[in-house]
Protein backbone atom coordinates (compact mmCIF):
# COMPACT_ATOMS: atom_id res chain seq x y z
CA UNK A 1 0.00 0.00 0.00
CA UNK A 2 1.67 3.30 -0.95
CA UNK A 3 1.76 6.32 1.43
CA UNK A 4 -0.75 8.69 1.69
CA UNK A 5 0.94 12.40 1.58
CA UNK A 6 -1.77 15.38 2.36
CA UNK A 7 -0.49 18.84 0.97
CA UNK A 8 -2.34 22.13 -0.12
CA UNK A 9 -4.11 21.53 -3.43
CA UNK A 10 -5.42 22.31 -5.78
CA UNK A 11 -3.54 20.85 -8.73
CA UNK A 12 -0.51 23.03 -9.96
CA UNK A 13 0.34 24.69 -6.23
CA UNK A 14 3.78 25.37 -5.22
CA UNK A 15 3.28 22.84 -3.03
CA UNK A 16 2.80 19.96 -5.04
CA UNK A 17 5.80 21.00 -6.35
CA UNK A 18 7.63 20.74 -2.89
CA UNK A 19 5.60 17.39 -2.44
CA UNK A 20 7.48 16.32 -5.83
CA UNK A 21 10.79 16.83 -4.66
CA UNK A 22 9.63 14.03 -2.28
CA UNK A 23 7.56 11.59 -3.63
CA UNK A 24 6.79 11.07 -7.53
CA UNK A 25 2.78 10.65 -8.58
CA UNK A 26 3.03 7.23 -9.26
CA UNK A 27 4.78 6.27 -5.75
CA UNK A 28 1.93 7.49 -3.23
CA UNK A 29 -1.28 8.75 -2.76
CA UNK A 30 -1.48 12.24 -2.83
CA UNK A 31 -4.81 13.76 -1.23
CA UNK A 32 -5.07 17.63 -1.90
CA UNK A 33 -6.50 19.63 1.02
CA UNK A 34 -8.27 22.75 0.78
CA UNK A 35 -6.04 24.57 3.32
CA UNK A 36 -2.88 23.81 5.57
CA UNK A 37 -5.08 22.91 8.27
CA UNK A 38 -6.73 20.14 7.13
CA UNK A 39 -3.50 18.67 5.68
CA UNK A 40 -1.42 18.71 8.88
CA UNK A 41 -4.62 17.03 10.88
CA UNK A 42 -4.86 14.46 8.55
CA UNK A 43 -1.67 13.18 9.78
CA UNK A 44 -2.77 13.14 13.48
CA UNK A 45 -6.04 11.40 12.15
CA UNK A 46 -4.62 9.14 10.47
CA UNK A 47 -6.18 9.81 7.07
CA UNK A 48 -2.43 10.20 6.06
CA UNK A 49 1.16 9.50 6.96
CA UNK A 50 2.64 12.32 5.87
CA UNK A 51 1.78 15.67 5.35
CA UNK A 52 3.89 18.97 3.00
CA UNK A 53 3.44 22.36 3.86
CA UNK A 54 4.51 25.78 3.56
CA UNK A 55 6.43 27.24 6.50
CA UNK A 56 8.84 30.43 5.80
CA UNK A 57 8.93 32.71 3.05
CA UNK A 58 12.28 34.36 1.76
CA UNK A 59 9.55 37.62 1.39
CA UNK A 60 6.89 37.44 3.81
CA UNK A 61 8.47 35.35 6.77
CA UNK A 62 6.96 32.46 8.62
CA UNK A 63 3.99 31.28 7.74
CA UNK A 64 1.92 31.64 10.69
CA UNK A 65 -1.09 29.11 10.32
CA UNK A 66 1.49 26.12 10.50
CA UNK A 67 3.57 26.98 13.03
CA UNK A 68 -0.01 27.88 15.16
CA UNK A 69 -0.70 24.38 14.11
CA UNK A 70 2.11 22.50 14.56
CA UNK A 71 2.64 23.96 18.01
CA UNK A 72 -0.40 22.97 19.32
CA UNK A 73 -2.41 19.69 19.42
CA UNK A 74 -0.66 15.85 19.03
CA UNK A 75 2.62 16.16 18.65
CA UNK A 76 4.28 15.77 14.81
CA UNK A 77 7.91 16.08 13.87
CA UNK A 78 9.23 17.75 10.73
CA UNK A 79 11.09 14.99 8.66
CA UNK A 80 12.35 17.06 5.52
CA UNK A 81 12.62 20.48 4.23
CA UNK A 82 12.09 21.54 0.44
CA UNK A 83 13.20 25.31 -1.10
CA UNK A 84 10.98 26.46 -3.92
CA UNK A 85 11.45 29.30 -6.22
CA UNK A 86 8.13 31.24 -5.82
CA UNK A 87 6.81 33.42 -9.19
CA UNK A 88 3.29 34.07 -10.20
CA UNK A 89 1.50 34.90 -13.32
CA UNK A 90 -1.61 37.38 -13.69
CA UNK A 91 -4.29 35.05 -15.33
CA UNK A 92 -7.91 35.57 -16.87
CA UNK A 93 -10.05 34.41 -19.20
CA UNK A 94 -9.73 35.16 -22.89
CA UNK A 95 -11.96 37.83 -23.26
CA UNK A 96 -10.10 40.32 -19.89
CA UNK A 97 -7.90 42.70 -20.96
CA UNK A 98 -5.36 43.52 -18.04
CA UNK A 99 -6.57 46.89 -17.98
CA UNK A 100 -10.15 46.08 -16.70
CA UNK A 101 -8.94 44.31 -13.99
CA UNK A 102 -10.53 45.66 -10.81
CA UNK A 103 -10.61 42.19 -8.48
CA UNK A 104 -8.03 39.69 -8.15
CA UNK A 105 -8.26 36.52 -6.12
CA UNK A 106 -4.56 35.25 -4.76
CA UNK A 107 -3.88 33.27 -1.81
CA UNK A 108 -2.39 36.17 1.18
CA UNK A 109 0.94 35.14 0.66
CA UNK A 110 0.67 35.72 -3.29
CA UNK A 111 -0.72 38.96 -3.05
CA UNK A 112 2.25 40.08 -0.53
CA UNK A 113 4.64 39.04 -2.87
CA UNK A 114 3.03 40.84 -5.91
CA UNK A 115 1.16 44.38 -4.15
CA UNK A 116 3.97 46.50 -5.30
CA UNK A 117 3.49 45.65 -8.76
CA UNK A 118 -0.27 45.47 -8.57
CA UNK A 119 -0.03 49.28 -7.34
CA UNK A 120 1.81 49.81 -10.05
CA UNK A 121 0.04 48.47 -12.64
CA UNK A 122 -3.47 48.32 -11.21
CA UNK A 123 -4.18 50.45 -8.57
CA UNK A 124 -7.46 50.13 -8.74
CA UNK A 125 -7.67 46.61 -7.96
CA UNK A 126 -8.73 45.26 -4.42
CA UNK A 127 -7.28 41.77 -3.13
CA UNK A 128 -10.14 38.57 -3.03
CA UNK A 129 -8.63 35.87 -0.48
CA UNK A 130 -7.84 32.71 -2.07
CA UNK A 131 -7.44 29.36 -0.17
CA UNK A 132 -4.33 28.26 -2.03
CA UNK A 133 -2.46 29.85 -5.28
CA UNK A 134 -4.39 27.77 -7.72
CA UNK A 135 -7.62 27.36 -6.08
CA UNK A 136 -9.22 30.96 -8.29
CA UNK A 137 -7.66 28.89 -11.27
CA UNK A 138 -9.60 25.86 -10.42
CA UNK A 139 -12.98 27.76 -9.74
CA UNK A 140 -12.05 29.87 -13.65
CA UNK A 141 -12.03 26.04 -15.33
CA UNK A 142 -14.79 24.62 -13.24
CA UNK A 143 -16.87 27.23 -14.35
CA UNK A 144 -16.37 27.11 -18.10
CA UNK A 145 -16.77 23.49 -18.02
CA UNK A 146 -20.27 24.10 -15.84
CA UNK A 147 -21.40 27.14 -17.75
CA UNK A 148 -23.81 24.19 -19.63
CA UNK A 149 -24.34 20.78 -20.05
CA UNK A 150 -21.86 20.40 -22.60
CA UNK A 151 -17.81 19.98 -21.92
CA UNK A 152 -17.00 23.42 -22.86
CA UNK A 153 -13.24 25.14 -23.40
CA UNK A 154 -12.05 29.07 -23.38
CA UNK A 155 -11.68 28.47 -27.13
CA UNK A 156 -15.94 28.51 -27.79
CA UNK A 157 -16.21 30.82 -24.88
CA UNK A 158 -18.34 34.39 -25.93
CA UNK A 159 -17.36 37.22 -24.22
CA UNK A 160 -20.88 37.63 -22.77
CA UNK A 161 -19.98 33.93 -21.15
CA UNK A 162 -16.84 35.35 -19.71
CA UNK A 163 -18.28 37.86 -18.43
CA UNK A 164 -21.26 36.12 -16.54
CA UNK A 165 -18.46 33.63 -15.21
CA UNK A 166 -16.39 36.35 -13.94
CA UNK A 167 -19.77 38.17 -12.39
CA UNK A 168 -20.33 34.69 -10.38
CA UNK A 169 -17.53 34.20 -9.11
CA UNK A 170 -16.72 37.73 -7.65
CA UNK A 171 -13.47 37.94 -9.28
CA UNK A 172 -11.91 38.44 -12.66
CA UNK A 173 -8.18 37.77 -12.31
CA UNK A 174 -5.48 35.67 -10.37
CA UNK A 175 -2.22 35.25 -9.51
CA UNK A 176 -1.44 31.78 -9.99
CA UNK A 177 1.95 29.88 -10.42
CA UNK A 178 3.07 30.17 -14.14
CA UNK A 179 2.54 26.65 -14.77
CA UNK A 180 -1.40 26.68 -13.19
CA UNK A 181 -2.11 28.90 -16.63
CA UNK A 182 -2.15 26.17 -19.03
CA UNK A 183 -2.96 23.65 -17.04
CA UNK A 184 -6.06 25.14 -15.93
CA UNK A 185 -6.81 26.77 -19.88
CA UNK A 186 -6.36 30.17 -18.62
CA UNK A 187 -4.68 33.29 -20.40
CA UNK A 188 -1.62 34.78 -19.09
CA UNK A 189 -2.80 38.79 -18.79
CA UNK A 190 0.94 39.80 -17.35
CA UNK A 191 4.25 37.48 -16.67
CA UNK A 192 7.05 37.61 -13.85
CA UNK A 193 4.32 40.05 -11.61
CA UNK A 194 6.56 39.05 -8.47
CA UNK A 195 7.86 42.14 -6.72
CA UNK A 196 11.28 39.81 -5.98
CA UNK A 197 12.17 37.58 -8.43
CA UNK A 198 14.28 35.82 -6.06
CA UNK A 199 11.44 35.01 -3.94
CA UNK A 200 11.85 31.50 -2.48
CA UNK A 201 9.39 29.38 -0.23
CA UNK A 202 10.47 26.87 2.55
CA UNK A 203 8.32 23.47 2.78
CA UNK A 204 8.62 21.17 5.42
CA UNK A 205 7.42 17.25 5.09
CA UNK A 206 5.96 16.23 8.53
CA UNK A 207 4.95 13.11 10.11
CA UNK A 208 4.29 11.27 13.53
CA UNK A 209 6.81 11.05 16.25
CA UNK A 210 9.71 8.79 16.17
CA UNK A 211 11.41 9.24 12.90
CA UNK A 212 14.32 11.28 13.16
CA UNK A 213 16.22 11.47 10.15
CA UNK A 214 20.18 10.80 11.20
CA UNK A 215 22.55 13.42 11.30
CA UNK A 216 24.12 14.62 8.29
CA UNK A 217 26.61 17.48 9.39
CA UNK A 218 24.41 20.13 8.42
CA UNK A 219 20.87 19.73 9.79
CA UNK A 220 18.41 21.59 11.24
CA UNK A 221 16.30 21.54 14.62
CA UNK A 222 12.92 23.17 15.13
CA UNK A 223 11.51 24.11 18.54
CA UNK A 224 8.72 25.51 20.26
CA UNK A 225 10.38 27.40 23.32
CA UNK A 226 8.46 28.80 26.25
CA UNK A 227 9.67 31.77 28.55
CA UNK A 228 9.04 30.94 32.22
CA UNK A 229 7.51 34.66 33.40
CA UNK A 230 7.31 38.55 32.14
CA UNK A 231 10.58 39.73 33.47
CA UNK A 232 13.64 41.75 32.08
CA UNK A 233 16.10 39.41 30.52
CA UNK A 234 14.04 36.36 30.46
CA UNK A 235 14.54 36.70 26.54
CA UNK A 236 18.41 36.99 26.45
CA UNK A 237 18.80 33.90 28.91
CA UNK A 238 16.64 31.38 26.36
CA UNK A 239 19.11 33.11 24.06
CA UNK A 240 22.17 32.26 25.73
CA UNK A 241 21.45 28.28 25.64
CA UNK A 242 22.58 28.23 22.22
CA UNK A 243 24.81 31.29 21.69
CA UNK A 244 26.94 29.85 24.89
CA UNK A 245 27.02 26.52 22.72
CA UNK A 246 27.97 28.19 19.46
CA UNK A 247 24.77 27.26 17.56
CA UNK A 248 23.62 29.24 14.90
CA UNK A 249 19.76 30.65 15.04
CA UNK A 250 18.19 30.80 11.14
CA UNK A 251 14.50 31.75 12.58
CA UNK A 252 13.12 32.91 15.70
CA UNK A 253 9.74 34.21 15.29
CA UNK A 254 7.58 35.25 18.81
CA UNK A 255 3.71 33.48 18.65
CA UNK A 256 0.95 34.64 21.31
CA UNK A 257 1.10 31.87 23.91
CA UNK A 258 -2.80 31.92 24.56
CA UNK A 259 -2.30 31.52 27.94
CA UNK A 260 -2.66 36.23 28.48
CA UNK A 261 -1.79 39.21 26.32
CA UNK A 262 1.09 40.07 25.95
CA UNK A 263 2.79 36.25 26.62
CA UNK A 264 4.73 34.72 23.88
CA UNK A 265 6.20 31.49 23.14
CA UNK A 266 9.06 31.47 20.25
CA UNK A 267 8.90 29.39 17.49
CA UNK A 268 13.06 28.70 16.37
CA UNK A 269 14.61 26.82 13.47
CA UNK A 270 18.66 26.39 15.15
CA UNK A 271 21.58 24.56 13.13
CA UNK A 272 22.41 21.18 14.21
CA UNK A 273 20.54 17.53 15.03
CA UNK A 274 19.84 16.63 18.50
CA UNK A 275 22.60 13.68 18.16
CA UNK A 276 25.07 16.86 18.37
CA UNK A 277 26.21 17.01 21.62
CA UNK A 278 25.86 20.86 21.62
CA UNK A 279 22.12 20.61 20.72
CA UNK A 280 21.53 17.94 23.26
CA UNK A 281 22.61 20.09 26.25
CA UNK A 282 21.24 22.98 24.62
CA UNK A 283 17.75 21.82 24.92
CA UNK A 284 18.58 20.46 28.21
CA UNK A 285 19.33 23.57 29.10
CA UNK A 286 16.04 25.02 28.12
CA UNK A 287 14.28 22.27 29.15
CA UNK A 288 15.24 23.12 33.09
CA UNK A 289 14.84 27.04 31.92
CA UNK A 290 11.19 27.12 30.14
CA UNK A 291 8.10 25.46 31.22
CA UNK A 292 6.72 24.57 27.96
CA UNK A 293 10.22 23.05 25.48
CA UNK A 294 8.54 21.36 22.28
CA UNK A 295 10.98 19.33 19.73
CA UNK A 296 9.40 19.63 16.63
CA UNK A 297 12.43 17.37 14.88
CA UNK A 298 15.84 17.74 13.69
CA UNK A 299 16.47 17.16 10.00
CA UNK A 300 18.72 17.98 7.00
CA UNK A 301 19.09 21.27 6.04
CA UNK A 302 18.02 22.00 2.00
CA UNK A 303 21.48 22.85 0.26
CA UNK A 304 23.32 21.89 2.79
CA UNK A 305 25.94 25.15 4.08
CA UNK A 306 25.64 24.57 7.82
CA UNK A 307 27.78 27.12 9.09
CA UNK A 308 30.94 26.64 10.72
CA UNK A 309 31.72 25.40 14.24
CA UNK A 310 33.06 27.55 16.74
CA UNK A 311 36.34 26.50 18.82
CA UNK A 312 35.29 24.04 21.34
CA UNK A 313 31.23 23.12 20.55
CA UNK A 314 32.77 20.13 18.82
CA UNK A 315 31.45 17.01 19.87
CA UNK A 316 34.93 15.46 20.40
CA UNK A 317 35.17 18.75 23.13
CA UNK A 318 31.94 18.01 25.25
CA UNK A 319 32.81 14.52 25.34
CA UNK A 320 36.33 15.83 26.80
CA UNK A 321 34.65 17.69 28.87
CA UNK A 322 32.37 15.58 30.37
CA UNK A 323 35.68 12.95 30.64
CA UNK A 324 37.06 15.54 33.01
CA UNK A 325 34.43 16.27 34.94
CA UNK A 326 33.79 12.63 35.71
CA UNK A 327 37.87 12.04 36.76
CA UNK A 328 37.70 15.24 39.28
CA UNK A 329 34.37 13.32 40.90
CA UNK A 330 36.53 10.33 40.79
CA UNK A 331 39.48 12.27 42.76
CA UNK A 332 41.83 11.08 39.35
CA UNK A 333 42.53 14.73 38.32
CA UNK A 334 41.49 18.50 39.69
């Protein structure tokens, strides 16, 4: 039986592309869900193994609704990470012209990435949430397939067709991945409409408890950190667990606890595996510091380029050091 693998869907998303650097579509099941949500508690429902989604943007930052998500509820571990380059096309039906453009579905993150050029190019346009970054091109093709009982394409399409489509579904444009606009028989109004072409997304592969990757040299480990009260410094000493152990922060992003206002946790993505001797007393550390410490998994880093060790966080130098420590309790050395 092949693994099931939830992810954001519909067809064409930037995360079925992240899901393919995993898993090809003829070795597992692959269940599209209609937000990140549902795909993550599939996994704790069992409905699948595995789960792909979206958590950091090169642009926009974390993405908020997983790490909410992953943070709370039955615990899940993140097995994999997977960099995407992140563009987006402006598309329409045959019969829009760019220039009438006045409402434009795109999932939050899309529109981020693309509202300087929209300002610039449409300013009159206002912003219709989308669930995912094809799910506006899926509702365009549905509808010109439903529009009557016969299979119907944008080829035979009227413009008075178009133009009751576009009244029904309350929008008449999207940004969409590039490769969503043939696939879903749509019409590229503008290319490249990105405001950084560099833009990449992070993706994460998580699963159940109990499968940490092994260490390759240049991993990652996500946690969920708690600070133990409101009081001056509280922040710098979580800090100083790693910094004192020369690992290297990527992310630290503060989340509302829910427990008052104005009490965070910290959501933190920190260089190493928790095989690494430094990480392992690191979250020790924290552990007997915070009241809350969740290990959300340690796993290799995409790329590779861990950066480099500082004198004495070696493991070869704890393990000396706890050698010594143990032949002083023995009386064998001072």
């Amino acid at each position: 039986m092949l693994d099931r693998y939830a992810y954001l869907g519909p067809a064409g998303t930037f995360t079925e592309a992240a899901l393919r650097q995993v898993v090809g579509p003829d070795s597992a099941t692959c269940l599209p869900h209609i937000d990140v949500v549902s795909a993550i508690e599939a996994v704790r429902e069992g409905e699948a193994e595995y789960a792909v989604v979206a958590i950091e943007n090169s642009v926009e930052g974390g993405v908020t609704t997983v790490l909410d998500t992953l943070a709370a509820g039955s615990p899940l571990v993140i097995l994999r990470e997977m960099l995407v380059p992140v563009s987006f096309a402006l598309a329409g039906l045959p019969s829009q012209s760019l220039d009438a453009v006045r409402r434009i579905a795109a999932h939050p993150h899309a529109w981020a990435q693309c509202r300087a050029w929209i300002h610039r190019n449409l300013p009159r346009a206002w912003h219709v949430p989308a669930s995912s970054n094809t799910a506006a091109a899926a509702a365009f093709a549905d509808a010109l397939a439903m529009h009557d009982d016969a299979p119907h394409t944008t080829a035979d399409s009227t413009p008075e067709v178009m133009s009751g489509i576009v009244q029904r579904l309350g929008f008449d444009a999207a940004l969409v991945p590039p490769m969503a606009v043939a696939h879903y028989g749509l019409t590229a109004l503008a290319e490249g409409v990105a405001d950084n072409p560099d833009a990449v997304t992070r993706f994460v592969l998580v699963g159940p408890p109990g499968q940490t990757p092994p260490a390759t040299g240049a991993d990652k480990t996500t946690l969920q950190v708690h600070l133990p009260a409101e009081r001056a410094g509280a922040l710098l000493e979580m800090l100083e667990h790693f910094a004192t152990r020369g690992i290297n922060l990527t992310r630290i992003e503060s989340r509302p606890s829910g427990v008052a206002l104005g009490r965070y946790s910290f959501s933190i993505d920190a260089e190493g595996h928790i095989a690494d001797a430094r990480m392992a007393e690191a979250m020790i550390g924290l552990h007997r510091f915070s009241p809350l410490v969740r290990y959300m998994g340690s796993y290799p880093m995409a790329g590779g380029g861990a950066s480099p060790l500082k004198e004495g966080t070696h493991d070869a130098d704890f393990a000396a050091a706890h050698a010594w420590i143990d032949a002083v309790r023995r009386g064998e050395t001072v």
